[in-house]
C-alpha atoms as a PDB file:
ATOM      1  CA  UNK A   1     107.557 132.696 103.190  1.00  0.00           C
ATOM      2  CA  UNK A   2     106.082 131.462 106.471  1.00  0.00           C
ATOM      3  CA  UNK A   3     108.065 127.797 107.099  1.00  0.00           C
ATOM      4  CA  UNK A   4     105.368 125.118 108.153  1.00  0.00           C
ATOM      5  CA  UNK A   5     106.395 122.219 110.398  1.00  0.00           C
ATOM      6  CA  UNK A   6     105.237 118.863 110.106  1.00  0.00           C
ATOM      7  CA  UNK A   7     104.433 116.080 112.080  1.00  0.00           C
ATOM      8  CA  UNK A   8     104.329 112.443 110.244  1.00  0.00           C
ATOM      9  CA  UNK A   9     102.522 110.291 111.594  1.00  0.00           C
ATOM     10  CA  UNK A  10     103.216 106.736 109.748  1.00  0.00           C
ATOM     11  CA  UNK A  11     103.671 103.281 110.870  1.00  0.00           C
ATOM     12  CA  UNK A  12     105.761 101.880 107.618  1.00  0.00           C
ATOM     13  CA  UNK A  13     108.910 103.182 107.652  1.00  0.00           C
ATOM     14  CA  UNK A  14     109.731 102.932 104.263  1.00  0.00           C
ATOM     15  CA  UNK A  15     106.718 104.668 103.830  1.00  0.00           C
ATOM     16  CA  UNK A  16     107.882 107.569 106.254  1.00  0.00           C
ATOM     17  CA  UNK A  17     111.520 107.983 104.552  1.00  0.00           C
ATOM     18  CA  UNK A  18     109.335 108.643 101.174  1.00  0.00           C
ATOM     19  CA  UNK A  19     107.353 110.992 102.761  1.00  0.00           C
ATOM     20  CA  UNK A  20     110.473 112.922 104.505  1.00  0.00           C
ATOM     21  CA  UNK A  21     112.491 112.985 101.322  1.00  0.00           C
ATOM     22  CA  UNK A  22     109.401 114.466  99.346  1.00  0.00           C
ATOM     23  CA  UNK A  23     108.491 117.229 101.970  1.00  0.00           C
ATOM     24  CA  UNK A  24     112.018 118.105 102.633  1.00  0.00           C
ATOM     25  CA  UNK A  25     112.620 119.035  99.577  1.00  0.00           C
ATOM     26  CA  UNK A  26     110.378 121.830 100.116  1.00  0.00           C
ATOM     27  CA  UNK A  27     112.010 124.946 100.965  1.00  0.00           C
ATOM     28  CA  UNK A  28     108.778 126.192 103.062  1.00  0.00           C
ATOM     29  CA  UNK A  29     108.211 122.612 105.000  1.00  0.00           C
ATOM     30  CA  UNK A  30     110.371 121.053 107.940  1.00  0.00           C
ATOM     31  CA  UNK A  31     109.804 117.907 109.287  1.00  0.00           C
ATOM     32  CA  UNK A  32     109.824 118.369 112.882  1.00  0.00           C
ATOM     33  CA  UNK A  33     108.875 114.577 113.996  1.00  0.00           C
ATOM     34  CA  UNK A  34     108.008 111.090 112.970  1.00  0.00           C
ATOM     35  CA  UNK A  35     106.258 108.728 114.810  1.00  0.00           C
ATOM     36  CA  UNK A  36     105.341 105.313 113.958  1.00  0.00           C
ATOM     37  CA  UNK A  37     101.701 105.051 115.940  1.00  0.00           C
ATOM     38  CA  UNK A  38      98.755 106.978 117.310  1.00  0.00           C
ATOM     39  CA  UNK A  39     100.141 107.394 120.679  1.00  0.00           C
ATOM     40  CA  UNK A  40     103.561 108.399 119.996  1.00  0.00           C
ATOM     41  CA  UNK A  41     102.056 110.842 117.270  1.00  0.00           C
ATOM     42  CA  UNK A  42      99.832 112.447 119.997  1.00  0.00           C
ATOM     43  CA  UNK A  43     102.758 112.547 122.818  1.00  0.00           C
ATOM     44  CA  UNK A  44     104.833 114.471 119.689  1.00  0.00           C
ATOM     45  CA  UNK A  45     102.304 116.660 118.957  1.00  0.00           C
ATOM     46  CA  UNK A  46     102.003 117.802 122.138  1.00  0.00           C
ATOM     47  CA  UNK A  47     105.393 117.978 122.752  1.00  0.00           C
ATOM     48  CA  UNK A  48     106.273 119.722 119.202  1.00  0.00           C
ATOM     49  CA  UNK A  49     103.083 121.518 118.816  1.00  0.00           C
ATOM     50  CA  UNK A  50     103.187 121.106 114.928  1.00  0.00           C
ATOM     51  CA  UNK A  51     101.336 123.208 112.401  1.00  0.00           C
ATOM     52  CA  UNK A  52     100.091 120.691 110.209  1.00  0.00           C
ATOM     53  CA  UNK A  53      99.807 116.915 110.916  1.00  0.00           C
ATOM     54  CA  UNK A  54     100.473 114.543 107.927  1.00  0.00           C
ATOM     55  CA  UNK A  55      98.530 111.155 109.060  1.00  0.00           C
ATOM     56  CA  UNK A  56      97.895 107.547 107.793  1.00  0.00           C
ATOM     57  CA  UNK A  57      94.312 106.011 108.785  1.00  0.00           C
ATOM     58  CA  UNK A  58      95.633 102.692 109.237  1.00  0.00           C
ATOM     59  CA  UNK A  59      97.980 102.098 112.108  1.00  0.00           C
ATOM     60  CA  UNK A  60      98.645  99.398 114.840  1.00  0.00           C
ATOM     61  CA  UNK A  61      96.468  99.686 118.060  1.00  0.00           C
ATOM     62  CA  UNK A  62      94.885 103.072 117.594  1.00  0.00           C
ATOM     63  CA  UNK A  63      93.391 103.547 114.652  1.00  0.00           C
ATOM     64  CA  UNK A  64      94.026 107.063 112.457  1.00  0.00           C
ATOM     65  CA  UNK A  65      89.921 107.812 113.187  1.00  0.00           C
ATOM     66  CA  UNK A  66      91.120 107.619 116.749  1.00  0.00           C
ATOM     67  CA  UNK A  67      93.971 109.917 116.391  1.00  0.00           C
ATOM     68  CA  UNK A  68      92.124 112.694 114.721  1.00  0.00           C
ATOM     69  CA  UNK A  69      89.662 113.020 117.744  1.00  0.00           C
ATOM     70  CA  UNK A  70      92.146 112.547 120.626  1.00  0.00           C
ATOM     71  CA  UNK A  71      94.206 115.305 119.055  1.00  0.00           C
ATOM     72  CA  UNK A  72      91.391 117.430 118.138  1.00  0.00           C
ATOM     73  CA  UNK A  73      89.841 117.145 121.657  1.00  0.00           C
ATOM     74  CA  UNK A  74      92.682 118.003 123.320  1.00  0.00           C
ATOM     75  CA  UNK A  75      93.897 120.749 120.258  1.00  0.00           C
ATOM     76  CA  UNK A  76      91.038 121.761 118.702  1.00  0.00           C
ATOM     77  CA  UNK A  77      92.520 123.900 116.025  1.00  0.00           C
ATOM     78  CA  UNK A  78      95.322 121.039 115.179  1.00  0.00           C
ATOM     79  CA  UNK A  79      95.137 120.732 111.326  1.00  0.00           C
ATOM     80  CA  UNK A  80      95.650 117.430 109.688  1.00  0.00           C
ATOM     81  CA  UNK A  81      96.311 116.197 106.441  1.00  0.00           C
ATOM     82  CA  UNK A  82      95.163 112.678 106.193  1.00  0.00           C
ATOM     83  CA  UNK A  83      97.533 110.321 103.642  1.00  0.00           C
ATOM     84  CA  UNK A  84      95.426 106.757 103.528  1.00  0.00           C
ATOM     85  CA  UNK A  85      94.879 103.839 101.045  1.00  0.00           C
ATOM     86  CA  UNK A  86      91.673 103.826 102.176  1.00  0.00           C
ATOM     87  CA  UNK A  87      88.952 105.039  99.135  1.00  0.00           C
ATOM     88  CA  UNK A  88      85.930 104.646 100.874  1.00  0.00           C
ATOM     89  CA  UNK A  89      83.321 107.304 100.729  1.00  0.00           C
ATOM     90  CA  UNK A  90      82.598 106.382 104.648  1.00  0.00           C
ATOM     91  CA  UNK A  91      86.523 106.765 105.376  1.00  0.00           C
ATOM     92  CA  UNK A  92      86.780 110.011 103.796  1.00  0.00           C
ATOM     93  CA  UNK A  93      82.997 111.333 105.690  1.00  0.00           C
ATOM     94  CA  UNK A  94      84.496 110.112 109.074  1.00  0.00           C
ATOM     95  CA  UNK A  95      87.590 111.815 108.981  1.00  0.00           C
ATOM     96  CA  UNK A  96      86.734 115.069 107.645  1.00  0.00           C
ATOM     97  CA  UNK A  97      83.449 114.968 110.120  1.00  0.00           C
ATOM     98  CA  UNK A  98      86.125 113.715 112.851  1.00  0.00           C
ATOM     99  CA  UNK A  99      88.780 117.040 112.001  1.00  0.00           C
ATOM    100  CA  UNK A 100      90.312 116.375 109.173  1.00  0.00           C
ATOM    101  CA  UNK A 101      91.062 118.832 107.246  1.00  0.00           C
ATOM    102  CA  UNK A 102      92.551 117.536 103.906  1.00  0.00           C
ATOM    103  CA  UNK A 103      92.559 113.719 102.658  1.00  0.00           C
ATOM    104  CA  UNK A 104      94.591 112.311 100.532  1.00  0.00           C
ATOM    105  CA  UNK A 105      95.178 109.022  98.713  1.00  0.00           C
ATOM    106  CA  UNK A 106      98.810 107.746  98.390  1.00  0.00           C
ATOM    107  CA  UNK A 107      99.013 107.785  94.786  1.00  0.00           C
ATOM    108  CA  UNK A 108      99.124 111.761  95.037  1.00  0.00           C
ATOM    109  CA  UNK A 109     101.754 113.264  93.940  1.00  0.00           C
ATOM    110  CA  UNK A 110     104.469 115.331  95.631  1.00  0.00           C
ATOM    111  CA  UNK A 111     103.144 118.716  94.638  1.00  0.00           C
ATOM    112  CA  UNK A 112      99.647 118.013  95.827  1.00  0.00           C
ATOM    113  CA  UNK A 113     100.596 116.756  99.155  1.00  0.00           C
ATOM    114  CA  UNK A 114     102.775 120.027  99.573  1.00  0.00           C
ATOM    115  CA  UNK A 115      99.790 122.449  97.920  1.00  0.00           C
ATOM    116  CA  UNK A 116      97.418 120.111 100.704  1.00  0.00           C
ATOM    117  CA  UNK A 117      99.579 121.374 103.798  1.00  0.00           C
ATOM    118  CA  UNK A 118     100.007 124.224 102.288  1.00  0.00           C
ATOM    119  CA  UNK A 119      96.160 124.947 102.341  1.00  0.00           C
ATOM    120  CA  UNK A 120      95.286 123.555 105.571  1.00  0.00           C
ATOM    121  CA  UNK A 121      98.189 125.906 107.347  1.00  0.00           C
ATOM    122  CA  UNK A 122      96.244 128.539 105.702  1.00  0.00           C
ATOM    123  CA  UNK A 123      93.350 127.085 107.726  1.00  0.00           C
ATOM    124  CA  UNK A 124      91.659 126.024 104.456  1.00  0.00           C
ATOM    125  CA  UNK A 125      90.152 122.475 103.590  1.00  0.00           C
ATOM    126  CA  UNK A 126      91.578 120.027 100.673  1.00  0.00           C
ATOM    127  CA  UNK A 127      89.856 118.206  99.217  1.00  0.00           C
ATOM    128  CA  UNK A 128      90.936 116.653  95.961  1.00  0.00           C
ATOM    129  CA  UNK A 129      88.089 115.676  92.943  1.00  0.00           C
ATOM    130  CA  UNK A 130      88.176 111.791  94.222  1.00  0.00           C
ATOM    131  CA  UNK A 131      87.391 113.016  97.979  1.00  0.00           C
ATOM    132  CA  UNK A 132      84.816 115.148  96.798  1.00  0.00           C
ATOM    133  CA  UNK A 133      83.578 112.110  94.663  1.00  0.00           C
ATOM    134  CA  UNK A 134      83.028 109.945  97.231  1.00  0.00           C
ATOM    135  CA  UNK A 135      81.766 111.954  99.524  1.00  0.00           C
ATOM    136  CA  UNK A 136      78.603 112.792  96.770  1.00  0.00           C
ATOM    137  CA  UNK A 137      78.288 109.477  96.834  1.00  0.00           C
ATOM    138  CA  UNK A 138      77.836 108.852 100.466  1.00  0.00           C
ATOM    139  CA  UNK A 139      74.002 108.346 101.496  1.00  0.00           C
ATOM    140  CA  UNK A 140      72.941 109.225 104.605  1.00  0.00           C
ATOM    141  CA  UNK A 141      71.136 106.269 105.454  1.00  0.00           C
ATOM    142  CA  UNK A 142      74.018 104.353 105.585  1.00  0.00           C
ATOM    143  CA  UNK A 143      74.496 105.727 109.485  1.00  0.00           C
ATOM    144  CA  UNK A 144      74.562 102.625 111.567  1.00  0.00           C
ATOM    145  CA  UNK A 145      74.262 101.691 115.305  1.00  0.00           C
ATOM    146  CA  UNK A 146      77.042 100.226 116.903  1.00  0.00           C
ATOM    147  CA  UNK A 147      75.408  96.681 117.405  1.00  0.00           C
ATOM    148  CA  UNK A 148      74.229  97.005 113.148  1.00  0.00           C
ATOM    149  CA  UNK A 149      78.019  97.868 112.664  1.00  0.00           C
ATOM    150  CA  UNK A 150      79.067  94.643 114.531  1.00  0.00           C
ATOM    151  CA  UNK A 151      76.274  92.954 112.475  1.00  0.00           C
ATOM    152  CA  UNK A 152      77.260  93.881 109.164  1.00  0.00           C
ATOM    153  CA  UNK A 153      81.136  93.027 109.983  1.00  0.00           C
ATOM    154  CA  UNK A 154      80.304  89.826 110.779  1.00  0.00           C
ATOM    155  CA  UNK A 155      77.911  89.576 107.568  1.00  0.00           C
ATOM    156  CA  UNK A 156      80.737  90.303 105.716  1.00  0.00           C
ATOM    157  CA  UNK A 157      82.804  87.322 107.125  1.00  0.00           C
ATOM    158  CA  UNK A 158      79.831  85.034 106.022  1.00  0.00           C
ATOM    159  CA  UNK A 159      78.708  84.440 109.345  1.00  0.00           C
ATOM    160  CA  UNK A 160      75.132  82.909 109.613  1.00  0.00           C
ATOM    161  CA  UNK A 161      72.685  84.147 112.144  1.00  0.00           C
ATOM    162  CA  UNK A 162      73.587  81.521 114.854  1.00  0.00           C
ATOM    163  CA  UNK A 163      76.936  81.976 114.418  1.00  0.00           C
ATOM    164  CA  UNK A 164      76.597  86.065 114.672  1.00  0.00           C
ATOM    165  CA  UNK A 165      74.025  85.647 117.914  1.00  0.00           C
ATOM    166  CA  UNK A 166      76.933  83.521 119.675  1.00  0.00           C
ATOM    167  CA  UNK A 167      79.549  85.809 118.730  1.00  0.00           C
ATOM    168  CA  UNK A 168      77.689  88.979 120.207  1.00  0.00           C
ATOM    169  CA  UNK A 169      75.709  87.024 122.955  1.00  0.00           C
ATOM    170  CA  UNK A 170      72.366  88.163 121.563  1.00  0.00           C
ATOM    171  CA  UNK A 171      69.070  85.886 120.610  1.00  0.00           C
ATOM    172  CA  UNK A 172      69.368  84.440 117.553  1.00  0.00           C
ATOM    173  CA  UNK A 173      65.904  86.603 116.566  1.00  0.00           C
ATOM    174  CA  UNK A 174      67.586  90.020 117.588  1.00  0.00           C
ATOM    175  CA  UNK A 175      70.126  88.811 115.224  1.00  0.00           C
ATOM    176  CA  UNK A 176      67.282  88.658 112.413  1.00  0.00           C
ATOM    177  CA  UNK A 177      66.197  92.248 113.471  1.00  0.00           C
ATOM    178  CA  UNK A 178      69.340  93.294 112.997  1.00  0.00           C
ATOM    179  CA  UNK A 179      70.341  92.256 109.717  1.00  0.00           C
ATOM    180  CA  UNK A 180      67.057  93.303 108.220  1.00  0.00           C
ATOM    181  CA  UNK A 181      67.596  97.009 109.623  1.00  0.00           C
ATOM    182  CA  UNK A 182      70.910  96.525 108.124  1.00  0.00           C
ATOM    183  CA  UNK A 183      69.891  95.552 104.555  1.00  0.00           C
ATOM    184  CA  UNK A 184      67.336  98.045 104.601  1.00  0.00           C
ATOM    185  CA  UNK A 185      69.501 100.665 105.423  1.00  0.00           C
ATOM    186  CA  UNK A 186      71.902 100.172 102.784  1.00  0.00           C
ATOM    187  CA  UNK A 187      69.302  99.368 100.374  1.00  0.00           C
ATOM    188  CA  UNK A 188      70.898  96.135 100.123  1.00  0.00           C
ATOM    189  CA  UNK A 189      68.761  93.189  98.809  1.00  0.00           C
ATOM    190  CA  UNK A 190      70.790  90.147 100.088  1.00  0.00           C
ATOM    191  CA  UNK A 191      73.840  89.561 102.066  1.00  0.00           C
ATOM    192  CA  UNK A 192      76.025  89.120  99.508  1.00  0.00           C
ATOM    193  CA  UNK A 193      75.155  93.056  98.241  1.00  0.00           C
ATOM    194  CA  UNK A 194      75.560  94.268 101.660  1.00  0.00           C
ATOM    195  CA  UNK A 195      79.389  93.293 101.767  1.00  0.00           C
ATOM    196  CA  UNK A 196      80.240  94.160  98.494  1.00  0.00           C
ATOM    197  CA  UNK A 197      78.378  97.883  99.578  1.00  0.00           C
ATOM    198  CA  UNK A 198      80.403  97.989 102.724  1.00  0.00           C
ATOM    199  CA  UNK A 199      83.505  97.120 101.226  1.00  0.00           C
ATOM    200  CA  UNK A 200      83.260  99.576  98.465  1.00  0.00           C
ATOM    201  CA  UNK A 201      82.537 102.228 100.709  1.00  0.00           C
ATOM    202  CA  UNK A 202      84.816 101.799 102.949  1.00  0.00           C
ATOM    203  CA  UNK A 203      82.254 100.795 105.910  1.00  0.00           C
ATOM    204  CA  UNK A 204      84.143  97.189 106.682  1.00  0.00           C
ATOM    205  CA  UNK A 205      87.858  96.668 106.002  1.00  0.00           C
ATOM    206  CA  UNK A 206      88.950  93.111 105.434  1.00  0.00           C
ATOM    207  CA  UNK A 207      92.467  93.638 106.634  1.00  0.00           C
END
């Protein structure tokens, strides 16, 4: 049986000795590295070259979204598992359309996360039911522009229009245009509908 190597790419440690003592139990898995943010992960990986890449969304400084498209620009057949608390039918869209290859939530259990790498080494996608869930979920029409994206976060902090034109230096009436193209793009009636939308799918994080 082939042995797979691993690269974990976690910022909580405790989080990362879980994760080592689960895999290593594996006969057919080795944990080759560990790093504790995006750019150490990518300087391992290309030192290591990995087969499979075992990767949390959230980290400090680069984000995980970040670390799937460095990694596959520069490798574009790198496979990676992504391990995230984050439910969010947008979070699971973005990093499968990003690379990914499997995603997982961190309530799985050993054996999935093992059958997951397993599958991607293979080349093959995994995607549990709850991925495949949200992603029939996701509408389309929720793509946003950047400046709507910077809108809606600062809907979601309760901002009013003034106070959104002043923190993007834009006319108070562009800030109007905006949130309108917003709501209508989520199919949101009010501002209170559009956070609770973005939060649910996973298009705002309030960290």
């Amino acid at each position: 049986m082939k042995e797979i190597r691993v690269l974990l790419i976690e910022d909580h440690f405790l989080a990362r000795m879980a994760l080592h003592s689960v895999l290593s139990g594996h006969s057919q898995i080795r944990i080759v590295g560990e790093a504790s943010d995006g750019e150490e992960g990518i300087a391992m990986y290309r030192s290591l070259q990995p087969d499979v890449v075992v990767l949390d969304l959230r980290l400090p400084g680069m984000s995980g979204f970040e670390v799937i498209t460095r990694l596959r620009q520069e490798f574009s057949r790198a496979r990676i598992v992504i391990l995230s608390n984050y439910q969010g039918s947008e979070d699971i869209y973005r990093a499968v359309r990003f690379g990914a290859m499997a995603y997982l939530t961190k309530d799985a259990s050993g054996e999935e996360l093992v059958s997951a790498i397993q599958s991607v080494d293979r080349g093959l996608r995994y995607l549990p039911r709850l991925a495949l869930d949200r992603l029939a979920e996701r509408i389309p029409s929720v793509d946003l522009t950047p400046r709507e994206s910077e809108v809606l976060a600062c809907i979601t902090q309760g901002r009013s229009n003034r106070e959104i034109a002043d923190e993007l230096h834009i006319a108070e009436k562009t800030v109007r245009i905006h949130v309108s193209s917003v709501l209508d793009k989520m199919g949101a009636r009010d501002r209170t509908q559009a956070t609770i939308y973005a939060l649910q799918r996973g298009l705002i994080h309030l960290d």
